[in-house]
Protein backbone atom coordinates (compact mmCIF):
# COMPACT_ATOMS: atom_id res chain seq x y z
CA UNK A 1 4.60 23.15 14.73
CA UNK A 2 3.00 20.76 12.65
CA UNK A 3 4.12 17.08 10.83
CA UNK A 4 3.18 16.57 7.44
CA UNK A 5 3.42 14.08 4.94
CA UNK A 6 6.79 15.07 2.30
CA UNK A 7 5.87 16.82 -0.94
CA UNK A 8 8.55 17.92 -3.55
CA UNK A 9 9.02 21.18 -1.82
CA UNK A 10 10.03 19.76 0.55
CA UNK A 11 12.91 18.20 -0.67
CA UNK A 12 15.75 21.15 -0.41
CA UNK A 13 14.75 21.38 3.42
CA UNK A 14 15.16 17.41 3.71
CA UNK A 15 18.23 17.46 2.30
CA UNK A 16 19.58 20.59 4.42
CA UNK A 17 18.70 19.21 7.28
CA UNK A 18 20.23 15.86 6.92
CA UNK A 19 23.64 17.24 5.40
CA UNK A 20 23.96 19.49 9.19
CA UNK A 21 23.37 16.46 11.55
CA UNK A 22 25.42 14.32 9.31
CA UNK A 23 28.14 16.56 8.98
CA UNK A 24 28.56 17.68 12.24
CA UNK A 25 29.53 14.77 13.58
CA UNK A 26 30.40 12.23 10.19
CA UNK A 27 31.30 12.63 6.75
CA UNK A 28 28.45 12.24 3.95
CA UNK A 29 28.42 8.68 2.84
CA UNK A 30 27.20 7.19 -0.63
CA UNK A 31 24.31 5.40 0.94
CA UNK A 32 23.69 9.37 2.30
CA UNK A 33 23.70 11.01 -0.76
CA UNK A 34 21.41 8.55 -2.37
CA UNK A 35 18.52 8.93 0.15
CA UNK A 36 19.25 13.04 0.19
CA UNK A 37 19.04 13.83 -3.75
CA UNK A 38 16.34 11.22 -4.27
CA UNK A 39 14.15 10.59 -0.98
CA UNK A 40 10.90 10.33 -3.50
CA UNK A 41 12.62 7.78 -5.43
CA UNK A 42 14.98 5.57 -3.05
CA UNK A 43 12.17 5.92 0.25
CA UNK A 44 8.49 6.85 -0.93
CA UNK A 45 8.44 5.29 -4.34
CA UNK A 46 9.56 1.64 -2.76
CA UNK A 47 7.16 1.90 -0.08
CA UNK A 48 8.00 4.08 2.45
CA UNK A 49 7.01 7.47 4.16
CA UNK A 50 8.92 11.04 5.07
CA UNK A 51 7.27 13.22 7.52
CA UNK A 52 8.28 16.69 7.53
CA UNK A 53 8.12 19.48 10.67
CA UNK A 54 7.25 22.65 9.62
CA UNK A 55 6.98 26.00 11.57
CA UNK A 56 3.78 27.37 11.15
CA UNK A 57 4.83 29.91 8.47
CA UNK A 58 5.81 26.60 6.26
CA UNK A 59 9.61 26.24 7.21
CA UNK A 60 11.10 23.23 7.70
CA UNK A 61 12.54 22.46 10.92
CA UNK A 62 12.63 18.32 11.35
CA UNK A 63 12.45 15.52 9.53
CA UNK A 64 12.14 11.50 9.51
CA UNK A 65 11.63 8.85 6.81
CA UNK A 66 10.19 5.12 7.08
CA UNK A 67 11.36 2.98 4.87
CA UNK A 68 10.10 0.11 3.72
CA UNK A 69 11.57 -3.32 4.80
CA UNK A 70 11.28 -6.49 3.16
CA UNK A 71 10.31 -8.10 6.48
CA UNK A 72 7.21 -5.68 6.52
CA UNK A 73 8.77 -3.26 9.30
CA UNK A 74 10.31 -0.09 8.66
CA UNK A 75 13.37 1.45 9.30
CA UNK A 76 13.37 5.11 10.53
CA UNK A 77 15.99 6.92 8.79
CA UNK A 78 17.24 10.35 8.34
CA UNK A 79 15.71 11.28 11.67
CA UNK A 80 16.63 15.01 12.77
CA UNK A 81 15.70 18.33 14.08
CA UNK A 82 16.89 21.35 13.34
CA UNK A 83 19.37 23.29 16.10
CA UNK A 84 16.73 25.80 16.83
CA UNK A 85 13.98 23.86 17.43
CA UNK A 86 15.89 21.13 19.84
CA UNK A 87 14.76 20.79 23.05
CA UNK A 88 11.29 21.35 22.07
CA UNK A 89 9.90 17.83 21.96
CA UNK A 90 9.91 17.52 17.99
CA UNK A 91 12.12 14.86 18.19
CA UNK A 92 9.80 12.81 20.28
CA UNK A 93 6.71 13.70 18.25
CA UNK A 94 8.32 12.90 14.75
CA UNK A 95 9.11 8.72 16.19
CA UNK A 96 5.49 9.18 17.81
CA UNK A 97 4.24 9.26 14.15
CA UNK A 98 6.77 6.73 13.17
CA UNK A 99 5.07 4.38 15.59
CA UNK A 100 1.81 5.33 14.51
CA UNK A 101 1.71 5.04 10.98
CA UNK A 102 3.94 1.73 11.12
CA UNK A 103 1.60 0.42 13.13
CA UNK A 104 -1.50 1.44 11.12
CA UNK A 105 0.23 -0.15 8.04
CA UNK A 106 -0.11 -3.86 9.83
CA UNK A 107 3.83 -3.26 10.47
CA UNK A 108 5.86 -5.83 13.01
CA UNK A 109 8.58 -3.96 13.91
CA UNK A 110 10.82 -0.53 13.57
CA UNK A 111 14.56 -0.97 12.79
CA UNK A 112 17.18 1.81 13.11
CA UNK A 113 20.86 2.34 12.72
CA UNK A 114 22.76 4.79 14.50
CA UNK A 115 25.86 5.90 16.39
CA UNK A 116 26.94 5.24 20.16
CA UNK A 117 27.91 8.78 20.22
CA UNK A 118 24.97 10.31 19.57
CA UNK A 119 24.08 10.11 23.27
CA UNK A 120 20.28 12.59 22.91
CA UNK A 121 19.05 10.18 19.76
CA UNK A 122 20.22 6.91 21.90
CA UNK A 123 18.37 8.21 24.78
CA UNK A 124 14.94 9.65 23.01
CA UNK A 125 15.08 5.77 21.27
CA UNK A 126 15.33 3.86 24.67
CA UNK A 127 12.60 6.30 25.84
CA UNK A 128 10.46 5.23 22.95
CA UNK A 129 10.73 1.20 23.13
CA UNK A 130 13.73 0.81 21.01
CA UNK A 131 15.94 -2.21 22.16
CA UNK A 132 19.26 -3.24 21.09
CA UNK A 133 19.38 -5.95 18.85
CA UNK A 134 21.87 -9.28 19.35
CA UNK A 135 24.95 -9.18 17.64
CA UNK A 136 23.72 -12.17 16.04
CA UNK A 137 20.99 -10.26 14.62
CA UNK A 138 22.48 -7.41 13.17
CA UNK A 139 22.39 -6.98 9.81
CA UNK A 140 24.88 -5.77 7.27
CA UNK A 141 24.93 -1.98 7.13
CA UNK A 142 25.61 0.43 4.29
CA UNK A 143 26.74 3.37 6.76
CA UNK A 144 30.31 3.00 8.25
CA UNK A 145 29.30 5.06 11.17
CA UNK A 146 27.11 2.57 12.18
CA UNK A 147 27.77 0.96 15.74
CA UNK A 148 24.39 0.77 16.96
CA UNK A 149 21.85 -1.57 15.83
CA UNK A 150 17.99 -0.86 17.54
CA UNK A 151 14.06 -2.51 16.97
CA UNK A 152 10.92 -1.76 18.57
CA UNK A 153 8.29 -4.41 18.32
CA UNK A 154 5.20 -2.83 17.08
């Protein structure tokens, strides 16, 4: 498997993807659908990145986006691999290249969201740096599923 940088073929896959994580486990969400039909426009266009798995025959089997921050961090977003290809180390590889481009871009920090009951992501996050941030720090979220607020200094 490879990671590449997202292109506009890409964009059925990204959306796929996202819609069978999200929906196994939570409804769709505005903020969701935004970021789905439109990830050149709401994530690359203001400054962020999507990186893309593929199989070596060009299918897409993971996916994760940066976006941009007005901090200067990132947030990953939209992180997820496909039910096939679990287990295989994608997910790790996809926030390795999270952490590496942030940090190439002069970036402080990575920011996520997420869900306490998503017990593999909580776990590949800790493995990777992420901390849980202080109540006090959390900021307001757009996803009602969120009950998990994480950083990793860069």
């Amino acid at each position: 498997m490879r990671i590449v940088a997202f292109e506009p073929r890409h964009a059925q896959a990204w959306r796929l993807l996202n819609e069978a994580w999200i929906t196994k486990h939570f409804a769709i969400e505005a903020k969701d659908r935004e970021v789905l039909d439109d990830p050149a426009g709401k994530i690359i266009a203001k400054g962020g990145h999507i990186f893309m798995a593929e199989q070596d025959d060009g299918t897409a089997v993971g996916c994760v986006a940066l976006a941009a921050m007005a901090d200067g961090g990132f947030e990953v977003a939209k992180m997820t691999v496909g039910e096939a290809a679990r287990g295989t180390g994608l997910g790790r590889r996809l926030m390795q290249v999270c952490i590496d481009r942030a940090a190439e871009l002069g970036a402080h920090r990575l920011y996520l969201e997420t869900n306490s009951g998503l017990a593999p992501a909580l776990g590949l996050y800790r493995a990777m740096g992420f901390t849980d941030l202080d109540p006090a720090m959390r900021p307001r979220t757009d996803y009602a599923r969120c009950d998990v607020w994480m950083e990793r200094a860069l």
